[in-house]
C-alpha atoms as a PDB file:
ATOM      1  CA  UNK A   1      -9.265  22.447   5.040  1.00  0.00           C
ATOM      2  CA  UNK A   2      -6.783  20.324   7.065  1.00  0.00           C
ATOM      3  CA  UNK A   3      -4.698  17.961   5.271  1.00  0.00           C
ATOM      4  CA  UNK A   4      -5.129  14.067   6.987  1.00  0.00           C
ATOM      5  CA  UNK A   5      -1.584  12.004   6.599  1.00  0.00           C
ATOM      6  CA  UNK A   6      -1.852   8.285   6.070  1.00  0.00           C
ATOM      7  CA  UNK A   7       0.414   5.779   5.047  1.00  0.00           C
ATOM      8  CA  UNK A   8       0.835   2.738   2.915  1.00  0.00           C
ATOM      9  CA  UNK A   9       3.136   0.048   2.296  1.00  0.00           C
ATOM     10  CA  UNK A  10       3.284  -1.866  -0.756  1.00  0.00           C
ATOM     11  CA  UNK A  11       4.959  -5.100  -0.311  1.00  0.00           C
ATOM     12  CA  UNK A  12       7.335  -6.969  -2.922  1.00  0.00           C
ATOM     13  CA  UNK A  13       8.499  -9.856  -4.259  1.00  0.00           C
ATOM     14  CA  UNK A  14      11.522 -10.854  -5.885  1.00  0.00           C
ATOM     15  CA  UNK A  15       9.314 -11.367  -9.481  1.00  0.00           C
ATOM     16  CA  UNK A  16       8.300  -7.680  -8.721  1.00  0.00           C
ATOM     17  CA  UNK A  17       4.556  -8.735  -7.811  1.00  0.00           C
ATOM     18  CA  UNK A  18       3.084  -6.476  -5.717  1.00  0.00           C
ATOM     19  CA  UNK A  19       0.821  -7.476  -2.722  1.00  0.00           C
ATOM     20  CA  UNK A  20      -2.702  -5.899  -2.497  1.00  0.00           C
ATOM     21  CA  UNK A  21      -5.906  -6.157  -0.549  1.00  0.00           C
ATOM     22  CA  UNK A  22      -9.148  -6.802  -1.367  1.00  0.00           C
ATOM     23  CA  UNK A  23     -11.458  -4.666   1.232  1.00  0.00           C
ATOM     24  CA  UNK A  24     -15.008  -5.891   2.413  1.00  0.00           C
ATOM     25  CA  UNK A  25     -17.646  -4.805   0.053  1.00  0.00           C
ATOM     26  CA  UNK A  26     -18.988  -3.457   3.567  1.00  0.00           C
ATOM     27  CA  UNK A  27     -16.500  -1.090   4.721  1.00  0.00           C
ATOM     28  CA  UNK A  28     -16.870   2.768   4.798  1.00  0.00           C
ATOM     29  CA  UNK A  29     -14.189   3.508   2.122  1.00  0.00           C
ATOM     30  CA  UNK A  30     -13.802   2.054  -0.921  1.00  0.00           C
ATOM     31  CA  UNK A  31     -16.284  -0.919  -0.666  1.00  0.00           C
ATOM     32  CA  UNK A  32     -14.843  -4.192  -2.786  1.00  0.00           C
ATOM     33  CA  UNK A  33     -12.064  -2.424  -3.878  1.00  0.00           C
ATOM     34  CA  UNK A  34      -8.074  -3.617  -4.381  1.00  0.00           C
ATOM     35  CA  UNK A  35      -5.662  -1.370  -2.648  1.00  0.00           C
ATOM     36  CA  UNK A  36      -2.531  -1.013  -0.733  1.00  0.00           C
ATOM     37  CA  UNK A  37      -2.152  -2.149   3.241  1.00  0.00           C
ATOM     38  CA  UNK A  38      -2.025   0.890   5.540  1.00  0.00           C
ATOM     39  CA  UNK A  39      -4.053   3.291   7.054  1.00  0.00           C
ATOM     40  CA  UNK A  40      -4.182   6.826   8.998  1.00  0.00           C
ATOM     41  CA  UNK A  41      -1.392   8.889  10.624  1.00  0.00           C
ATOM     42  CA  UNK A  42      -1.832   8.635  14.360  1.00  0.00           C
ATOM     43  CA  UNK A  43      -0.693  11.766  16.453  1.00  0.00           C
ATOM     44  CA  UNK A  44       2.795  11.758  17.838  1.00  0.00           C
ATOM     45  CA  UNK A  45       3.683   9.282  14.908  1.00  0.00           C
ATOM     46  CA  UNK A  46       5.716   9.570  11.544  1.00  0.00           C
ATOM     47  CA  UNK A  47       4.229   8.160   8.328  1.00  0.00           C
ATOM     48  CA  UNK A  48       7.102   5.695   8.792  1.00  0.00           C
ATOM     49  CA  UNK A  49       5.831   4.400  11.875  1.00  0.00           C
ATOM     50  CA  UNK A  50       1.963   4.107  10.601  1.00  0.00           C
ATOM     51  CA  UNK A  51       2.889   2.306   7.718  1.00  0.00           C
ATOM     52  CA  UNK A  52       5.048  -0.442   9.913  1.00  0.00           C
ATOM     53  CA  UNK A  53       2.166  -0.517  12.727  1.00  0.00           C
ATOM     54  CA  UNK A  54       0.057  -0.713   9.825  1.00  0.00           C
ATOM     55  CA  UNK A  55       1.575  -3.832   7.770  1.00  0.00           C
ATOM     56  CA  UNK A  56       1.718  -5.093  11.043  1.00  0.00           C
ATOM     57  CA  UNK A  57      -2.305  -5.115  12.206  1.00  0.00           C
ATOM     58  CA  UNK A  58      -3.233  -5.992   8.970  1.00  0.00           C
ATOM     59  CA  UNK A  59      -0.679  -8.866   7.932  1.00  0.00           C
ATOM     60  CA  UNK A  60       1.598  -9.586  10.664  1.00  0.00           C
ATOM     61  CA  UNK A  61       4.189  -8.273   8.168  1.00  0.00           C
ATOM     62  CA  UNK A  62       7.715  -7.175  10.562  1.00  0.00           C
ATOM     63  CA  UNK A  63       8.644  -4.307   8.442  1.00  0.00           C
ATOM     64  CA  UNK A  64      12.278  -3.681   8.602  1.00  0.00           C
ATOM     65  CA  UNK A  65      13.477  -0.793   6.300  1.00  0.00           C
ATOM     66  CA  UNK A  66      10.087   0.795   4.355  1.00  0.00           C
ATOM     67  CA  UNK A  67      11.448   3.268   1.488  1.00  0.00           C
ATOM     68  CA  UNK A  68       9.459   6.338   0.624  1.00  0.00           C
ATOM     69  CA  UNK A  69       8.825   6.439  -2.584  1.00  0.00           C
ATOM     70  CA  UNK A  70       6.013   8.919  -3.598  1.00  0.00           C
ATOM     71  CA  UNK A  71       3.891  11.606  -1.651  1.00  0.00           C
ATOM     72  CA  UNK A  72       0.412  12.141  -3.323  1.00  0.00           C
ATOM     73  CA  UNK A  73      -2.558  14.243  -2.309  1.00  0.00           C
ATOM     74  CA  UNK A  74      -5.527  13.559  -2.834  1.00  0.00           C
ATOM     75  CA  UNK A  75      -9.353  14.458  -2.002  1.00  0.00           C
ATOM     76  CA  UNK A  76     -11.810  11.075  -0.978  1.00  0.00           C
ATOM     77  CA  UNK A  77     -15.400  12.213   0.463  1.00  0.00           C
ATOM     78  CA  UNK A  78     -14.157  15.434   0.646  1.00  0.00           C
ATOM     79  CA  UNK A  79     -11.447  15.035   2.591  1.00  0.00           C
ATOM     80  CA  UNK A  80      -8.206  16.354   2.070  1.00  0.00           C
ATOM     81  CA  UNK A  81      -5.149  13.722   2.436  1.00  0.00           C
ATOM     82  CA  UNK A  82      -1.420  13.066   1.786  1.00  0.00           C
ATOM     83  CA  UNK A  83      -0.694  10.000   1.416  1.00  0.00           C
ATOM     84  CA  UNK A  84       2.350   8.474   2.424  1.00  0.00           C
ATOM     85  CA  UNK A  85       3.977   5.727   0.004  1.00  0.00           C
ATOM     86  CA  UNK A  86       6.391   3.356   0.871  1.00  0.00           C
ATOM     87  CA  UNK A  87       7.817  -0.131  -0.528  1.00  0.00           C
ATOM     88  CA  UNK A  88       9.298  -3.101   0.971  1.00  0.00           C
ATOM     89  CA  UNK A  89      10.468  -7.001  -0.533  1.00  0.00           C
ATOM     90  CA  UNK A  90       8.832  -9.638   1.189  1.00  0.00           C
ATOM     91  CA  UNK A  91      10.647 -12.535   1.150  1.00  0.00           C
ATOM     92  CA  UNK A  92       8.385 -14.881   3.571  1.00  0.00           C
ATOM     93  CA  UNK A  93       5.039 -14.836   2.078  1.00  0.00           C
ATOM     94  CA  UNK A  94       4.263 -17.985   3.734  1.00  0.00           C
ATOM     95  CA  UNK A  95       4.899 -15.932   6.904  1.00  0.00           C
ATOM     96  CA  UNK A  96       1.592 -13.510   6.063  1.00  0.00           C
ATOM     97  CA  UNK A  97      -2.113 -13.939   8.101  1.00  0.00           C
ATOM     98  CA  UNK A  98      -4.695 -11.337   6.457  1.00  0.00           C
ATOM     99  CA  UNK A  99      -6.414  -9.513   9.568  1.00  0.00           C
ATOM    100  CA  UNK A 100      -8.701  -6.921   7.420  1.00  0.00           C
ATOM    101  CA  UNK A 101     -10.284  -7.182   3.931  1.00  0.00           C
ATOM    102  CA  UNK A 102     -12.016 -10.241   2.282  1.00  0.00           C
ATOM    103  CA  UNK A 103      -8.300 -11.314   0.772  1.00  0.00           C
ATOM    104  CA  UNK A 104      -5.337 -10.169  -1.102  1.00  0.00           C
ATOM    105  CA  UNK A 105      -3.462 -11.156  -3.966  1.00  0.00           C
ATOM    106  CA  UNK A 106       0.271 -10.715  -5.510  1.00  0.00           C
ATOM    107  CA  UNK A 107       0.186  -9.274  -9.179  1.00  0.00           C
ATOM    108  CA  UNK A 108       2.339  -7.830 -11.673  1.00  0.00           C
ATOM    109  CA  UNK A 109       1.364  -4.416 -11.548  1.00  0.00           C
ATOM    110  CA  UNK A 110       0.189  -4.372 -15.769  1.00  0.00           C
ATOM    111  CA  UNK A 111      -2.125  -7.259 -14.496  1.00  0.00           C
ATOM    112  CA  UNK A 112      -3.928  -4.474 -12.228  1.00  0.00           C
ATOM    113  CA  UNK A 113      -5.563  -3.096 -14.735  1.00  0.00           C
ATOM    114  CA  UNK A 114      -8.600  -5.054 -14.815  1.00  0.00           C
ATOM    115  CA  UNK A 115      -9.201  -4.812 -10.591  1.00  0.00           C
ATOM    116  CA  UNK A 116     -11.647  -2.217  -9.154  1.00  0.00           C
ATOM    117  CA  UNK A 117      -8.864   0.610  -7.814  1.00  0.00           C
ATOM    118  CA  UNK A 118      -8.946   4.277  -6.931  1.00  0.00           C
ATOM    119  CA  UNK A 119      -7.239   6.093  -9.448  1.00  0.00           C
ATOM    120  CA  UNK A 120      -4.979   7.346  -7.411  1.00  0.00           C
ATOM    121  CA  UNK A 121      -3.814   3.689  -6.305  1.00  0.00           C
ATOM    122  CA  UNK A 122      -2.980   3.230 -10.140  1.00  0.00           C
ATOM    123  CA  UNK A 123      -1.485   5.953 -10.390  1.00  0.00           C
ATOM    124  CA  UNK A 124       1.128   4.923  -7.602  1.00  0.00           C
ATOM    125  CA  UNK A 125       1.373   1.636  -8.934  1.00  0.00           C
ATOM    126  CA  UNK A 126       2.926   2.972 -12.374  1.00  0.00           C
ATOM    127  CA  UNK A 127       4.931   5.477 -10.748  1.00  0.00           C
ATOM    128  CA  UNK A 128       6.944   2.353  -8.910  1.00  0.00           C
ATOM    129  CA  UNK A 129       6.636  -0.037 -12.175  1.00  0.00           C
ATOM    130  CA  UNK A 130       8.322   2.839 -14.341  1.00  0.00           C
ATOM    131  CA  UNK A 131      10.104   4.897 -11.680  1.00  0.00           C
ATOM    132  CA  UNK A 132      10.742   2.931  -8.604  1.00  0.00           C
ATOM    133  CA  UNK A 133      11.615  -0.794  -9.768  1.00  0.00           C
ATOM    134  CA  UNK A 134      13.772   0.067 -12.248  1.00  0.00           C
ATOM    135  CA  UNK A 135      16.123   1.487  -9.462  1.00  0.00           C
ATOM    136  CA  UNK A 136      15.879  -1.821  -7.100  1.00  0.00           C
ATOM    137  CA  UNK A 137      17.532  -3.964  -9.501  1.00  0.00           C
ATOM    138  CA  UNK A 138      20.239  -4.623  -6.947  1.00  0.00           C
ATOM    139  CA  UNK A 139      18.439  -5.269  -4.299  1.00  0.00           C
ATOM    140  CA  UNK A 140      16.071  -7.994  -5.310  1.00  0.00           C
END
């Protein structure tokens, strides 16, 4: 079985409140749940260059330097995927017009816990509480 790439941003804030979306409880894919801004792999691109023309569709969001973070694989409807994780601060929030999903929300990731997620979402979120924002300190 072929393994699909897709990417993901998570977006920032200085507070370390991480931007999610709420998806339509009518899409194809995880229906009315919270999860990260992103999407498939196209051909010819980089999982760099989804996520950016990703955050981009879906929030008008100008990435400017995405980190990779984490690499998990996954199966979803019996697909196959790696997905792609990257981080950003976003520092104009103001600045941010929600194109897909029925709305989004910043949280501290411990207040995710209650919100209808994939576990594998979760599990990315607690990688970058305990792993990933401990090493930004001097950049936010």
């Amino acid at each position: 079985m072929k393994l699909k790439q897709v990417a993901c941003i998570i977006l920032y804030d200085k507070d370390k409140k991480v931007l999610l979306q709420h998806r339509t409880k009518y899409t194809k894919r995880l229906p009315d749940h919270w999860a990260f801004f992103g999407g498939s792999v196209k051909k010819g691109e980089t999982p760099k260059e989804a996520a950016i023309r990703e955050v981009k569709e879906e929030l008008d969001f100008v990435s400017k330097n995405p980190k990779l973070v984490m690499r998990q694989e996954y199966e979803l409807n019996g697909e196959r995927k790696i997905k792609n994780v990257f981080v950003e601060q976003c520092d104009g929030k103001d600045s941010l017009n929600l194109h897909e999903g029925q709305g989004l929300g910043w949280y501290d990731i411990d207040e995710t816990k209650d919100l209808k997620m994939i576990s594998h979402d979760r599990e990315a979120l607690y990688y970058i509480r305990d792993r990933v924002f401990p090493s930004l300190t001097s950049d936010i």
